[in-house]
Protein backbone atom coordinates (compact mmCIF):
# COMPACT_ATOMS: atom_id res chain seq x y z
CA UNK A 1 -58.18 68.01 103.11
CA UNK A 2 -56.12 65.31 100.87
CA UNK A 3 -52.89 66.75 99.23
CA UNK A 4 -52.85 67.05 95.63
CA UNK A 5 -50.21 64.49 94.01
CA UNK A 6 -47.95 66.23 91.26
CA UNK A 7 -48.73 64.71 88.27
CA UNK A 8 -45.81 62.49 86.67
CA UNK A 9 -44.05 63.63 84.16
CA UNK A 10 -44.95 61.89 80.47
CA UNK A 11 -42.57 59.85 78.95
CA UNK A 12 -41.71 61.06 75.81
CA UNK A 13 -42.63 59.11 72.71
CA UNK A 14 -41.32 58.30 69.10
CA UNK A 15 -44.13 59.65 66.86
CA UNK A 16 -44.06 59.19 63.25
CA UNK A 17 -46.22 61.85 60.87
CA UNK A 18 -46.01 60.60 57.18
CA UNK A 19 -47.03 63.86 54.62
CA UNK A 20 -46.50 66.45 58.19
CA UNK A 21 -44.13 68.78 56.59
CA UNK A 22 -47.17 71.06 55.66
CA UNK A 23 -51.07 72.02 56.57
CA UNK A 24 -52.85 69.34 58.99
CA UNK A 25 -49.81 67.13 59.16
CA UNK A 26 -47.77 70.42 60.56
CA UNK A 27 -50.10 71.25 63.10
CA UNK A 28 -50.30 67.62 64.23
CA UNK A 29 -46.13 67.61 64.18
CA UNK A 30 -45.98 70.49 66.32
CA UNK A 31 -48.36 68.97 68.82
CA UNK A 32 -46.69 66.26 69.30
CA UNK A 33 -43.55 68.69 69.62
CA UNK A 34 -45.50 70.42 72.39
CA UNK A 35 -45.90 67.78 74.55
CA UNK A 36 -42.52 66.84 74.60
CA UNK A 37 -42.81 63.80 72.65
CA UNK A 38 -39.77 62.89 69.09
CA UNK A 39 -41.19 63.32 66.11
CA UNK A 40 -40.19 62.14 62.60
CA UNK A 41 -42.13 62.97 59.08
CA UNK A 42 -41.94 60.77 55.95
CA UNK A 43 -42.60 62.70 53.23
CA UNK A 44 -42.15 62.58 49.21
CA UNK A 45 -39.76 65.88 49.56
CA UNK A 46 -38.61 66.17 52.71
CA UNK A 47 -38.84 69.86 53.85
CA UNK A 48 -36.87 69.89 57.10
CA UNK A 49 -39.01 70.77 60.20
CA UNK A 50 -37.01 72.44 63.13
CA UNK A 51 -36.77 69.94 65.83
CA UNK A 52 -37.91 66.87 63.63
CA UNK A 53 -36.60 64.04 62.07
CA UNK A 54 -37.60 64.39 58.55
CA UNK A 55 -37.52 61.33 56.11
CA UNK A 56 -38.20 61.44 52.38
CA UNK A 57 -40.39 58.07 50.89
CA UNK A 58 -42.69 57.91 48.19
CA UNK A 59 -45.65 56.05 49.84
CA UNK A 60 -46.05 53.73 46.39
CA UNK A 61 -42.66 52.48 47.18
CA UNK A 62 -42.46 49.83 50.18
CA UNK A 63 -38.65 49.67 50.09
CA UNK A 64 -38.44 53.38 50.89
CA UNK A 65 -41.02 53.64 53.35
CA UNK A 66 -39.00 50.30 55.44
CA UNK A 67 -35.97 52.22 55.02
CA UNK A 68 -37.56 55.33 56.29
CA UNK A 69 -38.82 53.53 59.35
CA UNK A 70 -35.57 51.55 59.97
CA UNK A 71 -33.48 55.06 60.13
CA UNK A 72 -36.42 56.49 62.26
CA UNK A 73 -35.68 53.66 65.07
CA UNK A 74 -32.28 54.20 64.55
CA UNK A 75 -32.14 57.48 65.54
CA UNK A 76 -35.17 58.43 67.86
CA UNK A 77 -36.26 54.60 69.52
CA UNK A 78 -39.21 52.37 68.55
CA UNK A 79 -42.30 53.91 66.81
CA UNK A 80 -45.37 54.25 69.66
CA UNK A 81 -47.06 56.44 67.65
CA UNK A 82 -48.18 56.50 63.67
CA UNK A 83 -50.14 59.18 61.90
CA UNK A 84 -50.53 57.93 58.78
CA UNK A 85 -51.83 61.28 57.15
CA UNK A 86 -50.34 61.33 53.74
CA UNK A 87 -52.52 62.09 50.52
CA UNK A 88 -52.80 63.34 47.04
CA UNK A 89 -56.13 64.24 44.93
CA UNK A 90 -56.22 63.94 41.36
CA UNK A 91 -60.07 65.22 41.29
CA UNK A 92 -61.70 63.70 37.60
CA UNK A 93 -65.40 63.83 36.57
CA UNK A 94 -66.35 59.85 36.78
CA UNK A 95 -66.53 59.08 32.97
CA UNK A 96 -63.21 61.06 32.03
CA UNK A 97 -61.33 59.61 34.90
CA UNK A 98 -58.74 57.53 33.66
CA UNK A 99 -56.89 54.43 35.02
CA UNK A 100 -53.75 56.23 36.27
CA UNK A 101 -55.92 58.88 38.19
CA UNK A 102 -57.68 56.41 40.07
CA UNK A 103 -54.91 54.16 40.66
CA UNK A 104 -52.38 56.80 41.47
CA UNK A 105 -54.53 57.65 44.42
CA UNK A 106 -55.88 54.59 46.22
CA UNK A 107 -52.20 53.45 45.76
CA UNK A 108 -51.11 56.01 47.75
CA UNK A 109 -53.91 57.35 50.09
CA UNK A 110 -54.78 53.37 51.04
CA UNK A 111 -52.23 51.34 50.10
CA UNK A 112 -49.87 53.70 51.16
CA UNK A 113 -51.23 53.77 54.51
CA UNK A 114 -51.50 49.79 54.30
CA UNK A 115 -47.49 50.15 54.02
CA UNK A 116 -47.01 52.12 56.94
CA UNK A 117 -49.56 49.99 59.24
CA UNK A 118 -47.80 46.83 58.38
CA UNK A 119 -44.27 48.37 59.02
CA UNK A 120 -44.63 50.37 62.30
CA UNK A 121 -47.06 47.37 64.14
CA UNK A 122 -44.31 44.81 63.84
CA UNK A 123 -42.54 46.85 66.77
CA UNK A 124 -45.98 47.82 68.36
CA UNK A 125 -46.87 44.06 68.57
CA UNK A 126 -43.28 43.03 70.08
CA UNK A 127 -43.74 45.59 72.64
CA UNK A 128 -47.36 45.32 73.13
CA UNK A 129 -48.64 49.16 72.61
CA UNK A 130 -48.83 51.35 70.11
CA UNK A 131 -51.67 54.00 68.82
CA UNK A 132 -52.13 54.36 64.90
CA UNK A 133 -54.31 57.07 63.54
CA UNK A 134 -55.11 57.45 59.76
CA UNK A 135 -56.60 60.92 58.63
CA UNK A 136 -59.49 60.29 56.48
CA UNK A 137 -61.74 63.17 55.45
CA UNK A 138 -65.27 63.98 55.26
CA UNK A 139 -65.36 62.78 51.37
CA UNK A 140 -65.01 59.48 52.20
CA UNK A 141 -68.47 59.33 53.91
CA UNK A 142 -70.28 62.28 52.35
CA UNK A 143 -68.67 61.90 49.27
CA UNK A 144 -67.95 64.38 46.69
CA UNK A 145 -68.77 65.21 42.72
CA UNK A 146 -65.45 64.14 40.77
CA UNK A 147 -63.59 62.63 43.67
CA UNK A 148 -64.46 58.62 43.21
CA UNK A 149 -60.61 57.49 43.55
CA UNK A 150 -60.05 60.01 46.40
CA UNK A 151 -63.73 59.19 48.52
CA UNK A 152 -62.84 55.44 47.53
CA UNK A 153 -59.52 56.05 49.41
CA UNK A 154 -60.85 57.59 52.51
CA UNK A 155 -63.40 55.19 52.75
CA UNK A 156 -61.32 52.38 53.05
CA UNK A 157 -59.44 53.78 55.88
CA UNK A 158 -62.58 52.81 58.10
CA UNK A 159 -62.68 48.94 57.11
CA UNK A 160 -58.86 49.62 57.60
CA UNK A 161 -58.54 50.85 60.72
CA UNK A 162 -61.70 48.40 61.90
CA UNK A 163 -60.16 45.20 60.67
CA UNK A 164 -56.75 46.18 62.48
CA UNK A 165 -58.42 46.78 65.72
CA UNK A 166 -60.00 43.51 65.90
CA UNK A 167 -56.56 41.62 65.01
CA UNK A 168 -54.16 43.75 67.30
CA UNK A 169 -56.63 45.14 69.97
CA UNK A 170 -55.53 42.58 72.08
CA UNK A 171 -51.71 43.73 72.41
CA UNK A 172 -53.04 47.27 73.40
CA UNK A 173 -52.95 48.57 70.16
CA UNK A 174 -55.39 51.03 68.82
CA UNK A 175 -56.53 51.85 65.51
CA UNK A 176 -59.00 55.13 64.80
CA UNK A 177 -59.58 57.32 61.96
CA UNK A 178 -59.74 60.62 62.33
CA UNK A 179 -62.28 62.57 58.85
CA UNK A 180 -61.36 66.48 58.81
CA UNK A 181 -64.11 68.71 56.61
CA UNK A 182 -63.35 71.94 55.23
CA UNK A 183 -59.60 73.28 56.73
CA UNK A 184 -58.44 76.73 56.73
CA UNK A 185 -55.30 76.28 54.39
CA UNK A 186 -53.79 78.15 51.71
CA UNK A 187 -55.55 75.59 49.20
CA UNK A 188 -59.26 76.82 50.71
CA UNK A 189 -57.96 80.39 50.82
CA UNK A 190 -57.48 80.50 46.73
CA UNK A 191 -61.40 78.61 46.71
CA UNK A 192 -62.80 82.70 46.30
CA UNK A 193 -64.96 84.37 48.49
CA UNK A 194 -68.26 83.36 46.72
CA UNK A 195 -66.90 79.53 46.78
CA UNK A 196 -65.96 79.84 50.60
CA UNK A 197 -69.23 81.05 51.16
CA UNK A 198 -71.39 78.55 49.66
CA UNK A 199 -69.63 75.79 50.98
CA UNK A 200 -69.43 77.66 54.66
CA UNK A 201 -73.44 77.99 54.41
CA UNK A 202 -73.26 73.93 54.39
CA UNK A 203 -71.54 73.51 57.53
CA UNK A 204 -73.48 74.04 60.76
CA UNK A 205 -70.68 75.72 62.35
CA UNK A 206 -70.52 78.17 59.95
CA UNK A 207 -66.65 78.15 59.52
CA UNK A 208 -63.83 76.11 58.22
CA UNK A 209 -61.89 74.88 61.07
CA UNK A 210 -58.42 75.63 61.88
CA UNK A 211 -55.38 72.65 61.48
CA UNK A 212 -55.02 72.73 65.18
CA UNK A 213 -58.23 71.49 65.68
CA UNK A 214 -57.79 68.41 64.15
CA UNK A 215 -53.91 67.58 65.76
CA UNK A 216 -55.67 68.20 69.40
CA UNK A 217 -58.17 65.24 68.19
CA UNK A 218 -55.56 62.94 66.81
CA UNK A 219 -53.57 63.62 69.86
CA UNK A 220 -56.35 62.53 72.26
CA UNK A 221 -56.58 59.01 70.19
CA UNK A 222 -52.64 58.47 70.58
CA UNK A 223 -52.74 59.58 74.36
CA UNK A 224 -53.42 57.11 77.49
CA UNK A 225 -57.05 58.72 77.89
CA UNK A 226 -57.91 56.95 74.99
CA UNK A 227 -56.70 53.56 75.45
CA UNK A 228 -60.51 52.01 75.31
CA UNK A 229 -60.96 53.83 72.01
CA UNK A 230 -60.21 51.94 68.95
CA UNK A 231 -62.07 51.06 65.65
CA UNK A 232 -63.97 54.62 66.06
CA UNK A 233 -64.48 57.30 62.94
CA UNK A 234 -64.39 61.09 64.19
CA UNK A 235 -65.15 63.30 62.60
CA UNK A 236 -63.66 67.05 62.60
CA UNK A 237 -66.01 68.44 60.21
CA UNK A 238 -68.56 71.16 61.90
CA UNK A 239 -71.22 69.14 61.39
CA UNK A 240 -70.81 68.88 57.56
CA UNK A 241 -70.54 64.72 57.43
CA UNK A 242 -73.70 64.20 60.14
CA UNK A 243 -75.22 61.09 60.26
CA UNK A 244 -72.59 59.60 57.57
């Protein structure tokens, strides 16, 4: 019988969360937490998370988001890992829906993301590694009624995401989106039982799903086990988004 060889211990990594002070982005902060690996959030208001680095940076504002990143290497080491994760909604029937609304939010959900990419791969290039994930969501496939700017957003992500893999896949860097459906947060607990309930009767699974669902899902795309998956779209949805 062959002896068992302990497995080595992981190397811990500098992982950056941007919007992880609250709801998915906190359970995918205290995942990374869990395995041992730094951890620093960028975030409009910082709300301090024990045992992580937290940043404030609007993610309209490319000067804040490089300074953000420069005090993150500073402190905790090179960026290996980027969850770009940050959003707003600013849900308007189509024909109301002015220019701000649907500015406001591709500027942030997409372009904001766009800022992050291009600052955390210049180290991930130089070094020849790196794993970005971008949390999409279930809208940006299936769509949804009076969310154009924020589906329009999420959408993006994938060409995104794609276009990345196919420039930087060669330097071992990955690029994967990750589309969440319904989530059990305080926002979906105020929805009212009868609201809950119709949209739960939609979703094969018959539930919403739980944050930590979706951080152990963007923590398999940043890990070694996925190193040959890049470019993909997964969805965490129940079954909602199928076939989209």
């Amino acid at each position: 019988m062959t002896e068992t060889q302990p497995t080595a211990e992981k190397e811990p990594r500098t992982v950056v969360v941007t919007g992880g002070s609250r709801g998915i982005g906190l359970a995918i902060v205290q995942r990374f937490l869990a395995e041992g690996d730094r951890v620093a959030t960028i975030d409009r208001t910082a709300r301090p998370v024990e045992g992580v680095l937290s940043t404030r940076a609007d993610m309209t504002d490319t000067a804040a988001i490089d300074a953000a990143f420069t005090q993150i290497e500073a402190e905790l080491g090179p960026v290996d890992v980027l969850v770009a994760n940050a959003g707003i909604t600013r849900d308007q029937l189509l024909m109301r829906m002015t220019d701000d609304e649907f500015d406001s939010v591709v500027d942030t959900n997409l372009t904001g993301t766009f800022r992050c990419v291009r600052r955390a791969s210049k180290g991930m290039i130089r070094r020849r590694g790196g794993r970005i994930v971008m949390i999409s969501s279930v809208v940006g496939l299936y769509g949804g009624a009076g969310q154009v700017n924020y589906s329009a957003s999420k959408s993006a992500l994938v060409g995104m995401a794609r276009s990345i893999t196919r420039e930087l896949g060669g330097r071992g860097i990955t690029a994967n989106v990750v589309a969440p459906g319904f989530i059990e947060t305080p926002m979906t607990a105020e929805l009212g039982e009868d609201r809950q309930k119709q949209y739960k009767a939609a979703i094969p699974a018959g539930r919403f799903a739980q944050p930590e669902e979706v951080a152990g899902v963007v923590r398999f795309l940043a890990s070694d086990d996925a190193a040959y998956v890049s470019g993909a779209v997964i969805p965490v949805d129940g079954g909602l988004g199928m076939g989209h």
